[in-house]
C-alpha atoms as a PDB file:
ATOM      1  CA  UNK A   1      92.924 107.080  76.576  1.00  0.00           C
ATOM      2  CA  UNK A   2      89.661 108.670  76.823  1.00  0.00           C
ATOM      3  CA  UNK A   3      86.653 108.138  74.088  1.00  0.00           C
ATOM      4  CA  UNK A   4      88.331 111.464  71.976  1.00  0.00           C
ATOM      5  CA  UNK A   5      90.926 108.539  71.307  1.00  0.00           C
ATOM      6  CA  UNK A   6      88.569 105.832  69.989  1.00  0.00           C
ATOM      7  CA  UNK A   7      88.460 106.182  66.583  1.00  0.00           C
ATOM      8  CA  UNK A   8      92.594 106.552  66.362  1.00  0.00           C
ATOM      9  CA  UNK A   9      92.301 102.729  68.738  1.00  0.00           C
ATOM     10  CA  UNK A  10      90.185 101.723  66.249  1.00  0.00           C
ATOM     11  CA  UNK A  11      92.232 102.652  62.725  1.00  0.00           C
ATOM     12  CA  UNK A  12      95.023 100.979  64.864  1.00  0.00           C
ATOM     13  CA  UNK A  13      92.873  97.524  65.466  1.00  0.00           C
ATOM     14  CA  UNK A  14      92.048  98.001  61.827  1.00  0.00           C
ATOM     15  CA  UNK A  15      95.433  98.558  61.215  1.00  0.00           C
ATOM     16  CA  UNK A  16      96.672  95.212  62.688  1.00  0.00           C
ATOM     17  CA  UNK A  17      93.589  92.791  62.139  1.00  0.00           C
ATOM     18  CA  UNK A  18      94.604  93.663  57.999  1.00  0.00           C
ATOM     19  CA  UNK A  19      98.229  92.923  58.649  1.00  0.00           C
ATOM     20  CA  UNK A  20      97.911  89.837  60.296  1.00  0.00           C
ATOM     21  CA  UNK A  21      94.311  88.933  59.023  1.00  0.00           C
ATOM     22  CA  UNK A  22      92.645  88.446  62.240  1.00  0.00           C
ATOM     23  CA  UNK A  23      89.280  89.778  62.659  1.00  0.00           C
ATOM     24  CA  UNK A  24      88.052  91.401  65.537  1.00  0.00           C
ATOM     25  CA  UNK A  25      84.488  91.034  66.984  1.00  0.00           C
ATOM     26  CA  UNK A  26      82.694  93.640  69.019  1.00  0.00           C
ATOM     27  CA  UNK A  27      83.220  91.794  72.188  1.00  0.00           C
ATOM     28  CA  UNK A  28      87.292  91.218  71.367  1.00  0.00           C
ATOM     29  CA  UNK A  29      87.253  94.800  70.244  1.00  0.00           C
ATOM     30  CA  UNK A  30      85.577  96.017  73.535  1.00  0.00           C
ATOM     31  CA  UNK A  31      88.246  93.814  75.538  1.00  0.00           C
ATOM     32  CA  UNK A  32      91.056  95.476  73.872  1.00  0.00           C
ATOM     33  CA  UNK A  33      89.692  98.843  74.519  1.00  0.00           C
ATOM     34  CA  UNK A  34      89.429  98.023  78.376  1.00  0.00           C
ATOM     35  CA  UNK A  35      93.132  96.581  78.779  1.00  0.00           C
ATOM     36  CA  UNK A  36      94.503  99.405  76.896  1.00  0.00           C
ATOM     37  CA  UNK A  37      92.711 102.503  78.248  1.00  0.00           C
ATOM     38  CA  UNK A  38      94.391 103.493  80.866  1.00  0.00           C
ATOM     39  CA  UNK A  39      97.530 103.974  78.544  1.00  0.00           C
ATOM     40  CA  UNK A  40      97.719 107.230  75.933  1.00  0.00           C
ATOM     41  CA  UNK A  41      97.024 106.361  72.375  1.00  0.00           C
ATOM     42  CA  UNK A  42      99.965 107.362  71.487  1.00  0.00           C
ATOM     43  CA  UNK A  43     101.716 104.812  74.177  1.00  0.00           C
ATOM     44  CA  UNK A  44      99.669 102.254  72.419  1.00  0.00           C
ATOM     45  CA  UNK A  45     100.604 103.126  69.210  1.00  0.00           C
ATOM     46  CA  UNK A  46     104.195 102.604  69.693  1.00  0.00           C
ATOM     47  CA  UNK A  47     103.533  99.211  71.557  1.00  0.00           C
ATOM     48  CA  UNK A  48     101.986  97.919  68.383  1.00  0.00           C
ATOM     49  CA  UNK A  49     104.286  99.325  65.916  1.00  0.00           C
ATOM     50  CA  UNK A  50     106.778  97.938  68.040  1.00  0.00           C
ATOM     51  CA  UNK A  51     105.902  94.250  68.247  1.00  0.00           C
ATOM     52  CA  UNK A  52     104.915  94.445  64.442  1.00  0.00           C
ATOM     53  CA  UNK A  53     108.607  95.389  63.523  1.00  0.00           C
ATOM     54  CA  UNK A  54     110.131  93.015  66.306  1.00  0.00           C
ATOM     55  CA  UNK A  55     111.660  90.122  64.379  1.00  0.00           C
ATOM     56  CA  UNK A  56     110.547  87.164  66.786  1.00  0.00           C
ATOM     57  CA  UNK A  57     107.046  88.434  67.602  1.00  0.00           C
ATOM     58  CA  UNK A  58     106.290  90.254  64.871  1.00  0.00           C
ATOM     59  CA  UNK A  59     105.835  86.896  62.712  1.00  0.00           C
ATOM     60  CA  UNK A  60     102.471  86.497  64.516  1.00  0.00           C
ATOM     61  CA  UNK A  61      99.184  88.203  66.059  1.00  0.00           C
ATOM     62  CA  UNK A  62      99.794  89.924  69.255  1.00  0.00           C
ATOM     63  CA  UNK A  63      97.923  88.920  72.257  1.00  0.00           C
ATOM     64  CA  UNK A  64      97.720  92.143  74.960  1.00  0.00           C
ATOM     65  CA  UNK A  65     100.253  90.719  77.016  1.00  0.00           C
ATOM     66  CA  UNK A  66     102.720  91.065  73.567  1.00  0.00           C
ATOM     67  CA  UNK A  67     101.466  94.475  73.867  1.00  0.00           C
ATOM     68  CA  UNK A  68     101.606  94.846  77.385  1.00  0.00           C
ATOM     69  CA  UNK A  69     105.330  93.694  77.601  1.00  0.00           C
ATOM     70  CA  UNK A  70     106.158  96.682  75.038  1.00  0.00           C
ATOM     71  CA  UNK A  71     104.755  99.153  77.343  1.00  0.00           C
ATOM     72  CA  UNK A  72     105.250  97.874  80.666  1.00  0.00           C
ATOM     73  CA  UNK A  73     108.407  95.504  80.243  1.00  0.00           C
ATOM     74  CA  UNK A  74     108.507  92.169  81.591  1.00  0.00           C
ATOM     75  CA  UNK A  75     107.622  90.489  85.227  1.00  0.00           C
ATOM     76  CA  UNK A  76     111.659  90.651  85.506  1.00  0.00           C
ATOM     77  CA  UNK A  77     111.819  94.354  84.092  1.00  0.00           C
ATOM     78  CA  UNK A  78     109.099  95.142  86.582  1.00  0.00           C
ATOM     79  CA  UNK A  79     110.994  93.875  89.265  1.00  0.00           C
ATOM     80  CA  UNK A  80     114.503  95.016  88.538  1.00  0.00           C
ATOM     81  CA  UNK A  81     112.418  98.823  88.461  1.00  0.00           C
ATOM     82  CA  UNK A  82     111.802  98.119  92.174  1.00  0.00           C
ATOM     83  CA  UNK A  83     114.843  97.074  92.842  1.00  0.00           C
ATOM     84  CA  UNK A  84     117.005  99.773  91.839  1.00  0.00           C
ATOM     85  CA  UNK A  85     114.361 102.067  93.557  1.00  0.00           C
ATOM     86  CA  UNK A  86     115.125 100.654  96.766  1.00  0.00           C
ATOM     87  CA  UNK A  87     118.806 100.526  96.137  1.00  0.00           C
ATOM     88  CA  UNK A  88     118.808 104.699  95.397  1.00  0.00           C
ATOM     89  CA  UNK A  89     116.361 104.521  98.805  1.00  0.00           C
ATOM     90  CA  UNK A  90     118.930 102.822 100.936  1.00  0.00           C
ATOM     91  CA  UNK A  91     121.414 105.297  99.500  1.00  0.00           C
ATOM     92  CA  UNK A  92     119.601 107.721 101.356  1.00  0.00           C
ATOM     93  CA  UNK A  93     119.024 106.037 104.206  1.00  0.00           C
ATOM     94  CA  UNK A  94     122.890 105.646 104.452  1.00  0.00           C
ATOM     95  CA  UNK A  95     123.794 109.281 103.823  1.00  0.00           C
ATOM     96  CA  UNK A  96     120.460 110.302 106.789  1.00  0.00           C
ATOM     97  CA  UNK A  97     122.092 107.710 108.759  1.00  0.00           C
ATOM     98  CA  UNK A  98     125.546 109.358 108.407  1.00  0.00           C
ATOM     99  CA  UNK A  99     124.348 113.005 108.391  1.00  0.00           C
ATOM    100  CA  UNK A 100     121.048 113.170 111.287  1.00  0.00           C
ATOM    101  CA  UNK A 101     121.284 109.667 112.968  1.00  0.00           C
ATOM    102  CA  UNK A 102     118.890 108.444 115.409  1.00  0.00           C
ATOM    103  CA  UNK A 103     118.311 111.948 116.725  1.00  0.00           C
ATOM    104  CA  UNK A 104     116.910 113.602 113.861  1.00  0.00           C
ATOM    105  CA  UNK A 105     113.957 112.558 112.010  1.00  0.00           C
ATOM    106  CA  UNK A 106     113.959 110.622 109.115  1.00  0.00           C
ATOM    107  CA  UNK A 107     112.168 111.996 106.047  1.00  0.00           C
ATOM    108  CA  UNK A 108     112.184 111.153 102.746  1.00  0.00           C
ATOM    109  CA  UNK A 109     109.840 111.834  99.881  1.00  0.00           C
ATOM    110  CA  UNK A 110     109.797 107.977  98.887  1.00  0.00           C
ATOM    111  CA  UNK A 111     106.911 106.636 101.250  1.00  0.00           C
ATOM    112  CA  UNK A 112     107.829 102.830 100.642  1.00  0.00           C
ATOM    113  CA  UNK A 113     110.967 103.428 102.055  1.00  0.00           C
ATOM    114  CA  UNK A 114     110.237 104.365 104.840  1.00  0.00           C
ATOM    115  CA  UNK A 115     107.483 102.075 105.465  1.00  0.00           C
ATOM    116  CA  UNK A 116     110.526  99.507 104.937  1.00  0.00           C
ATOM    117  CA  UNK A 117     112.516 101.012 107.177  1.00  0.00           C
ATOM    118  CA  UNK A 118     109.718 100.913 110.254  1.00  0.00           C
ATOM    119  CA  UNK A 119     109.421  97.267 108.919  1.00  0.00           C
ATOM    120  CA  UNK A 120     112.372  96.505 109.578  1.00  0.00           C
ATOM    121  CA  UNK A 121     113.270  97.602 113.255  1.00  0.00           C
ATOM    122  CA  UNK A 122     112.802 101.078 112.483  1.00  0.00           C
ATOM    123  CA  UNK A 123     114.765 104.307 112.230  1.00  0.00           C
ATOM    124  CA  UNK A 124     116.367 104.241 116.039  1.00  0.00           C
ATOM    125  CA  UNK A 125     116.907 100.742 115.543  1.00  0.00           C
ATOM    126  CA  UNK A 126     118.940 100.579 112.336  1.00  0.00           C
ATOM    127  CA  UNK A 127     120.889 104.230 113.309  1.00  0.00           C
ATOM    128  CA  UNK A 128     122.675 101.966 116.081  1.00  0.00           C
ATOM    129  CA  UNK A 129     123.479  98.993 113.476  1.00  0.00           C
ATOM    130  CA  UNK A 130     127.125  98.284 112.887  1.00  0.00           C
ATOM    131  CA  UNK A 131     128.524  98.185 109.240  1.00  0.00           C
ATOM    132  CA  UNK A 132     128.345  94.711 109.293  1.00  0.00           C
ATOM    133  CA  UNK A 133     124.683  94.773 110.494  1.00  0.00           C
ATOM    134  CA  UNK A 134     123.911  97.041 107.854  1.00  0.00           C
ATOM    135  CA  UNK A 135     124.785  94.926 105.194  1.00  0.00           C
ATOM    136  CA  UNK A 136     121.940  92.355 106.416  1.00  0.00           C
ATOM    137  CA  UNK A 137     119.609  95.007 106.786  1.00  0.00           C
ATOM    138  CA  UNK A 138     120.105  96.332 103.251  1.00  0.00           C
ATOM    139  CA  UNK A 139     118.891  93.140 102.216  1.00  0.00           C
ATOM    140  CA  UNK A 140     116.094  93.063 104.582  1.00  0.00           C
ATOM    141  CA  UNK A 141     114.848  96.602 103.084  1.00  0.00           C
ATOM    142  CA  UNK A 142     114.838  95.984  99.800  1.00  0.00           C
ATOM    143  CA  UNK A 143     112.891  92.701 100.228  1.00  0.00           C
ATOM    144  CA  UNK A 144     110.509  94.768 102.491  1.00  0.00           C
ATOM    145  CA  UNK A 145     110.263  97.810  99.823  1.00  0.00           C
ATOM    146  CA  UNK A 146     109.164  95.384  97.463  1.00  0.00           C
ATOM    147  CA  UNK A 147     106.134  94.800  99.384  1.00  0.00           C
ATOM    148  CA  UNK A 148     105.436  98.350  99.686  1.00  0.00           C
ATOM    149  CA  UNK A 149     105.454  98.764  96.541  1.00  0.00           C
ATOM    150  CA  UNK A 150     102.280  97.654  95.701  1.00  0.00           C
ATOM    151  CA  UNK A 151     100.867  99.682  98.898  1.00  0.00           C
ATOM    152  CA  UNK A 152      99.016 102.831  98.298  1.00  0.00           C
ATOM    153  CA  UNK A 153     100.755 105.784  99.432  1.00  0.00           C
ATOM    154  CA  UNK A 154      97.981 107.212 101.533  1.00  0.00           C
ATOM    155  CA  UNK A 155      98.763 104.175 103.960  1.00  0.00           C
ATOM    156  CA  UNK A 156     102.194 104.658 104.508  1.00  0.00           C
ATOM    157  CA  UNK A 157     104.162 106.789 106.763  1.00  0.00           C
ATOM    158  CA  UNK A 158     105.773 110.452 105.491  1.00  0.00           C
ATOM    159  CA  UNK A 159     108.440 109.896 108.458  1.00  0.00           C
ATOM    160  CA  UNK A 160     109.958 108.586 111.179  1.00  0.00           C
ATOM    161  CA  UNK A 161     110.555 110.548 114.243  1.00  0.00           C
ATOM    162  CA  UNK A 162     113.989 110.955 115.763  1.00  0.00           C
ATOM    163  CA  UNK A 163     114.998 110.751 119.569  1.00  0.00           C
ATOM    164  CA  UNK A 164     114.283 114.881 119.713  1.00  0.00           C
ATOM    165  CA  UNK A 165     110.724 114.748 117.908  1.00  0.00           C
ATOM    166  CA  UNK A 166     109.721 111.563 120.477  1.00  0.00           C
ATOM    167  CA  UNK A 167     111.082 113.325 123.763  1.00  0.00           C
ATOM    168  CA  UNK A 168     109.387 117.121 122.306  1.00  0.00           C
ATOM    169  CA  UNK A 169     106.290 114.292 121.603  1.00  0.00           C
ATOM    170  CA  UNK A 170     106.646 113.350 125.166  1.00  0.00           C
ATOM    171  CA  UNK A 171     106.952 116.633 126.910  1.00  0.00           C
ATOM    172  CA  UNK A 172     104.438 117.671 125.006  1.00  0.00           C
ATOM    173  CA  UNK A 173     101.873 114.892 126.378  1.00  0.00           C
ATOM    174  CA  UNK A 174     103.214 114.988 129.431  1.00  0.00           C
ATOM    175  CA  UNK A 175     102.410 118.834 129.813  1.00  0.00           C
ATOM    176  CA  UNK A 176      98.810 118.161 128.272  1.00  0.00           C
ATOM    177  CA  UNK A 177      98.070 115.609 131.285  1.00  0.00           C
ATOM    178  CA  UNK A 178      99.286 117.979 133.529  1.00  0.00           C
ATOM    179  CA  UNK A 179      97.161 120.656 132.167  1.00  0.00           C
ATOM    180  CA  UNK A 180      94.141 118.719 131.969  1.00  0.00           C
ATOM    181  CA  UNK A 181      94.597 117.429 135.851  1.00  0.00           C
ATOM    182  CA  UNK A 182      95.013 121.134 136.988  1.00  0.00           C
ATOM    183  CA  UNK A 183      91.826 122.301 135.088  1.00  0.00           C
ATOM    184  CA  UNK A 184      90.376 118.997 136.673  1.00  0.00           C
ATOM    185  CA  UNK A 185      91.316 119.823 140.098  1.00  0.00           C
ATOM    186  CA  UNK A 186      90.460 123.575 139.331  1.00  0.00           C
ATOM    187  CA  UNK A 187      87.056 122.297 138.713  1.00  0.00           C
ATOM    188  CA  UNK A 188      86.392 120.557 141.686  1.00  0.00           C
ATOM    189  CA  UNK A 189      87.658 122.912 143.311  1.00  0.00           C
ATOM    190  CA  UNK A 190      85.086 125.545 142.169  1.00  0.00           C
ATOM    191  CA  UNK A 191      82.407 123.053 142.647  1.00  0.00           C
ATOM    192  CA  UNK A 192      83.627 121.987 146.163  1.00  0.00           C
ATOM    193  CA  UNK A 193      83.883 118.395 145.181  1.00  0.00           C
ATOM    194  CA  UNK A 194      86.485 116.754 147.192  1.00  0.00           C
ATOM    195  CA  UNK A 195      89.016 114.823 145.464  1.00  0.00           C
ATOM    196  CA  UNK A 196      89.361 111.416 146.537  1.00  0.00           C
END
């Protein structure tokens, strides 16, 4: 919400202090305002029509959490969410595993998932499981994508090289230090510094 969206927040307070005759100070008001405004109004709206029409809840008051549980879902919701991420994750994982193996790269648009996948042994690693082992480390992901989940994406990896990115990686260092000892020697050679 933004302050455009104030005065439709505050028909709606007015809306449910006069249903359930609860009156709201400035400083309850103001709390409200803060839990719910990083939600649209219209988001809002629905949460609150919602838990007035629900037949258990609707009895009484809501608290924000009442609210919160109509817009979010539960702790359990939540978590089911995450878990059927990472199961579609490790789907893909599979079919990469399958289609590139440990030579090609792994890259995915889902950043948790391959953070999970480093944290647990990592792409090489898991391309040489068996079918057995890979049952063990399905489990093992998805535990380890939960805790990514509340990682910001900025810290997590975009991919995991394959064998042919690491050797190109290493050839390619390998052929800087060689470069930079020839300029080296070049240099001392120009100079007439001998080399010891």
């Amino acid at each position: 919400m933004n302050s455009q969206d104030q005065n439709k927040f505050k028909e709606l307070i007015t809306v449910m202090s006069e249903t359930y005759g609860e009156e709201f100070t400035p400083a309850k008001l103001k709390l409200w305002w803060n839990l719910f405004k990083p939600y649209p109004i219209e988001t809002f709206e629905q949460a609150l029509y919602a838990h007035i029409a629900c037949p258990d809840a609707g009895m009484f008051s809501p608290k924000p959490a009442n609210l919160m549980k109509f817009i979010n879902g539960t702790s359990k919701d939540q978590q089911q969410l995450v878990e059927d991420r990472a199961e579609i994750a490790w789907a893909c994982i599979e079919r990469e595993i399958s289609r590139i193996g440990s030579y090609g790269t792994l890259e995915l648009e889902d950043k948790q998932a391959i953070a999970a996948v480093k944290a647990i042994g990592g792409w090489r690693a898991l391309c040489m499981c068996t079918y057995d082992q890979l049952v063990w480390k399905k489990k093992e992901f998805v535990s380890s994508y939960d805790c990514y989940e509340r990682t910001p994406l900025e810290a997590l990896p975009s991919k995991l090289p394959g064998l042919i990115e690491l050797s190109e990686h290493k050839a390619e260092s390998q052929q800087g230090v060689k470069s930079l000892m020839d300029g080296l020697n070049e240099y001392r050679n120009r100079k007439g510094i001998e080399q010891k």
